[in-house]
Protein backbone atom coordinates (compact mmCIF):
# COMPACT_ATOMS: atom_id res chain seq x y z
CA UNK A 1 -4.14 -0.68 20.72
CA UNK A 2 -4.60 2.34 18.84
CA UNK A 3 -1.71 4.78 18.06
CA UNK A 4 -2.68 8.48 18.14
CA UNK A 5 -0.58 11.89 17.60
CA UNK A 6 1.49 13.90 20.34
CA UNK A 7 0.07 17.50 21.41
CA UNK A 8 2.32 19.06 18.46
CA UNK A 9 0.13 20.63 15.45
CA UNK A 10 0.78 18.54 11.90
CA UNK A 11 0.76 19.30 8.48
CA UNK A 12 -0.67 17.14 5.85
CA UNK A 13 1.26 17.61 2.18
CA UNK A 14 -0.61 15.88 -0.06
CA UNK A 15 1.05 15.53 -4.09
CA UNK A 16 -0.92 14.82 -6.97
CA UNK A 17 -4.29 13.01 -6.69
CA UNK A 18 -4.27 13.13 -3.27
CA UNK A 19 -5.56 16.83 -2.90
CA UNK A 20 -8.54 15.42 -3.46
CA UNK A 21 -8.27 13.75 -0.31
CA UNK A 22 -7.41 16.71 1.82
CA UNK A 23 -10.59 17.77 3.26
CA UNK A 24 -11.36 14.06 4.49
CA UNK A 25 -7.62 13.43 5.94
CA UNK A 26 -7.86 17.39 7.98
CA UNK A 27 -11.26 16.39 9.62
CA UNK A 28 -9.81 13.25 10.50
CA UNK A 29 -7.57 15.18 13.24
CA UNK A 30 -8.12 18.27 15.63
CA UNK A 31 -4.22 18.40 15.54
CA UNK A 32 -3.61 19.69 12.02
CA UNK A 33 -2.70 22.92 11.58
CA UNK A 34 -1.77 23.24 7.97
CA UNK A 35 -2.65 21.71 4.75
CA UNK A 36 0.00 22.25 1.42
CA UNK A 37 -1.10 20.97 -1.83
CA UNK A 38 1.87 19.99 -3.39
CA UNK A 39 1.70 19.73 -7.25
CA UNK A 40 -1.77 18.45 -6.19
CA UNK A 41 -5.37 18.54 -7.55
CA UNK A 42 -7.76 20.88 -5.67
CA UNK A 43 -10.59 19.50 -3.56
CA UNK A 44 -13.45 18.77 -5.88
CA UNK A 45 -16.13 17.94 -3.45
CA UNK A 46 -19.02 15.49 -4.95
CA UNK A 47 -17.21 14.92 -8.14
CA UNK A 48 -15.28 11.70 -8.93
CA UNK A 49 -11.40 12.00 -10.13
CA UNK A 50 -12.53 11.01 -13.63
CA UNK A 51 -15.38 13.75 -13.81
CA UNK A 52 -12.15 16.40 -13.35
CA UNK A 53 -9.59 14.66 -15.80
CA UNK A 54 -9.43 15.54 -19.41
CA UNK A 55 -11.90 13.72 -21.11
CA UNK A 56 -9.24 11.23 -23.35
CA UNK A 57 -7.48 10.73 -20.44
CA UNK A 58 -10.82 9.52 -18.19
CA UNK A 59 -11.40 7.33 -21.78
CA UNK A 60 -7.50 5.77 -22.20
CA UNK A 61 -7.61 4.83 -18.10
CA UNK A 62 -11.16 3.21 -18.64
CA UNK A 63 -10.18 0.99 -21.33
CA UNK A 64 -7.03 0.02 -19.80
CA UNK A 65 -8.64 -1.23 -16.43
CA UNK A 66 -8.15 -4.88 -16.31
CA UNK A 67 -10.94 -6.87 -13.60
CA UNK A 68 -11.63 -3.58 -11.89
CA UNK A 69 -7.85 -2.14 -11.92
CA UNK A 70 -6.17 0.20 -13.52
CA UNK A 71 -2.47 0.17 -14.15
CA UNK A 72 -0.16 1.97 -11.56
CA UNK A 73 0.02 5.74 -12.72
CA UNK A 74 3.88 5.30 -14.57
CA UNK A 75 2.36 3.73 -17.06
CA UNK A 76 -0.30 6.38 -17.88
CA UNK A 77 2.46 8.37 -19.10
CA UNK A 78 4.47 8.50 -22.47
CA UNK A 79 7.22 6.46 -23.28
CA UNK A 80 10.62 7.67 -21.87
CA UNK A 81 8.90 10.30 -19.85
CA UNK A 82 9.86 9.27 -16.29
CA UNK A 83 12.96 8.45 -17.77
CA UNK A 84 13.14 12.46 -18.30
CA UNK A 85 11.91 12.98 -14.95
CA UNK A 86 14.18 10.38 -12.83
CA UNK A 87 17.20 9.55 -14.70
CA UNK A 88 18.74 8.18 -11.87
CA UNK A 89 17.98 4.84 -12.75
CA UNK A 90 18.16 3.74 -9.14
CA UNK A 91 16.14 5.82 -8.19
CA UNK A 92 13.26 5.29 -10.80
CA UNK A 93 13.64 1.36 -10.12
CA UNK A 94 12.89 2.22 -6.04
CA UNK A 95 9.90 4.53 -7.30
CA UNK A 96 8.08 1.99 -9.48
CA UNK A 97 8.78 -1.29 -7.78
CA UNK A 98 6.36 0.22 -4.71
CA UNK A 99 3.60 0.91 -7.66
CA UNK A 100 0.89 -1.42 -7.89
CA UNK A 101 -1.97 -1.26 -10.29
CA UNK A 102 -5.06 0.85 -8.72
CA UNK A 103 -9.15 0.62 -8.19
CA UNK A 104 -11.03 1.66 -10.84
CA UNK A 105 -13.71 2.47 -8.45
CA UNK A 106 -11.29 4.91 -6.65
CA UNK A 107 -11.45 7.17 -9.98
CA UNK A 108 -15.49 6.70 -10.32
CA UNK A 109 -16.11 7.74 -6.26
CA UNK A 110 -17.33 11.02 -5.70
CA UNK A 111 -14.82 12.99 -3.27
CA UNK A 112 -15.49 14.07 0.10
CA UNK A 113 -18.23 16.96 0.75
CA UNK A 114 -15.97 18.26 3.79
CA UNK A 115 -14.92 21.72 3.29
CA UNK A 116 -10.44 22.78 4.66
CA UNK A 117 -10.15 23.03 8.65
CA UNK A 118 -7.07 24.48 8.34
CA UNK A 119 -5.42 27.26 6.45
CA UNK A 120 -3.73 25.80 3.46
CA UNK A 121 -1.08 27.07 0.51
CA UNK A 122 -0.18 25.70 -3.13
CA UNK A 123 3.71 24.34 -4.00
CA UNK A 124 3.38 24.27 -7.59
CA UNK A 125 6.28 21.94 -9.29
CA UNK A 126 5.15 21.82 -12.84
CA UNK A 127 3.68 23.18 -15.87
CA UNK A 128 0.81 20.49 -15.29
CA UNK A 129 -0.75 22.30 -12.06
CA UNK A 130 -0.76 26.05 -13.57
CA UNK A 131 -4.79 26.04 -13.06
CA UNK A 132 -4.43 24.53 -9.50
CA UNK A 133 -1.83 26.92 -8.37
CA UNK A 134 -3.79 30.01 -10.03
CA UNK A 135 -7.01 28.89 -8.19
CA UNK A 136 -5.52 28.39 -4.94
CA UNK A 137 -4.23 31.99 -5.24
CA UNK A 138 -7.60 33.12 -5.81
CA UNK A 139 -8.54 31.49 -2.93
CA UNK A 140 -5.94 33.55 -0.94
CA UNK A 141 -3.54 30.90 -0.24
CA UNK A 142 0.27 31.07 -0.24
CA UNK A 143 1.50 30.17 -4.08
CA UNK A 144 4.86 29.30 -4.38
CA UNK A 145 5.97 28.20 -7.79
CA UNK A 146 8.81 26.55 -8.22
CA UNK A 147 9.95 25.76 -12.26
CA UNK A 148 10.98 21.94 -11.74
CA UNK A 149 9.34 19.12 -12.28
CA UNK A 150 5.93 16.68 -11.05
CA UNK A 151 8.10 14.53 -9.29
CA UNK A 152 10.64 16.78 -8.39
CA UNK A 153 11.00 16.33 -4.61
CA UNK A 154 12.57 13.12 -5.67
CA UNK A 155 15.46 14.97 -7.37
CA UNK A 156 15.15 18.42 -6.09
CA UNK A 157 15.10 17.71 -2.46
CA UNK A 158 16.47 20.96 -0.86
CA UNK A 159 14.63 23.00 -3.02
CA UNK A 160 10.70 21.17 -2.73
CA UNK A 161 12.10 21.12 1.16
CA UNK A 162 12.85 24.98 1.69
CA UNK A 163 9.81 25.72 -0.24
CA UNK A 164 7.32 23.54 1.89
CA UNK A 165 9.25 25.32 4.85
CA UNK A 166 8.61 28.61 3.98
CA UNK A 167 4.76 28.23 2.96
CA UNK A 168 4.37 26.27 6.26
CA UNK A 169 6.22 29.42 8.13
CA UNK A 170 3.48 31.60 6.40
CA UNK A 171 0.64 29.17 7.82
CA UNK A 172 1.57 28.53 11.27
CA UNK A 173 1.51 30.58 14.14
CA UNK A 174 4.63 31.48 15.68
CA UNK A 175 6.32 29.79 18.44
CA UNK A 176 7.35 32.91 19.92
């Protein structure tokens, strides 16, 4: 039995690494309507994730990949930073305890050559994306930057929520 979606439009919001994912996960469905790239990478089509990291970075992950797998993404990141980012410690114990290490062949796969179905807009959350959010504006999309944090619609609920609202408003058509 295969599950499929209602009649009603949907919107994919993909964070991080995942942008790189949007053009395959939009073709996938004739009911999306709207794409938001939320703190996200851009679509590089026919390049791999590492070919579009900073060079040490692409070098550090390599030589930490154990039989094929590289450790889950919290540790890529300097001591006591997601500390900084989720001091809840509750909250940061939920987080990482659904992390699992990832495929190094994930990183070394080319994305998708599929070009956006749907109209799409930029949340930026963080220093980190400035170049994302600046290209996505060239593009024409919606920008909406808000000055938080990568991980901040773990903390800053209300505010990543209105946001997303109010670039999806901008997106979709009206329902009169």
């Amino acid at each position: 039995m295969s599950e499929t979606l209602d009649s009603r439009p949907a919107v994919i919001v993909a964070h991080s690494g995942a942008g790189a994912l949007m053009p395959a996960l939009a073709s996938a469905s004739d009911a999306v309507s709207a794409l938001v790239f939320a703190d996200a990478i851009l679509p590089h089509p026919g390049r791999s994730w590492f070919d579009t990291a900073p060079p040490e970075l692409a070098a550090s992950l390599r030589s930490g990949a154990r039989f094929g797998v590289l450790p889950s993404w919290d540790a890529w990141w300097p001591p006591g930073a997601l500390e900084r980012l989720l001091p809840d410690p509750d909250l940061r114990t939920a987080l990482t305890d659904e992390l699992d290490g990832l495929p190094l062949a994930y990183f070394e796969e080319a994305a998708p050559a599929a070009g956006l179905t749907a109209p799409a807009a930029y949340l930026q959350l963080s220093g980190a994306y400035n170049e994302e959010a600046r290209l996505a504006g060239l593009r024409g999309w919606p920008v909406v930057r808000l000055p938080l944090n990568h991980l901040a619609m773990l903390t800053e609920v209300a505010a990543v929520a209105t946001a997303l609202e109010g670039l999806i408003a901008r997106l979709e058509p009206g329902d009169g």
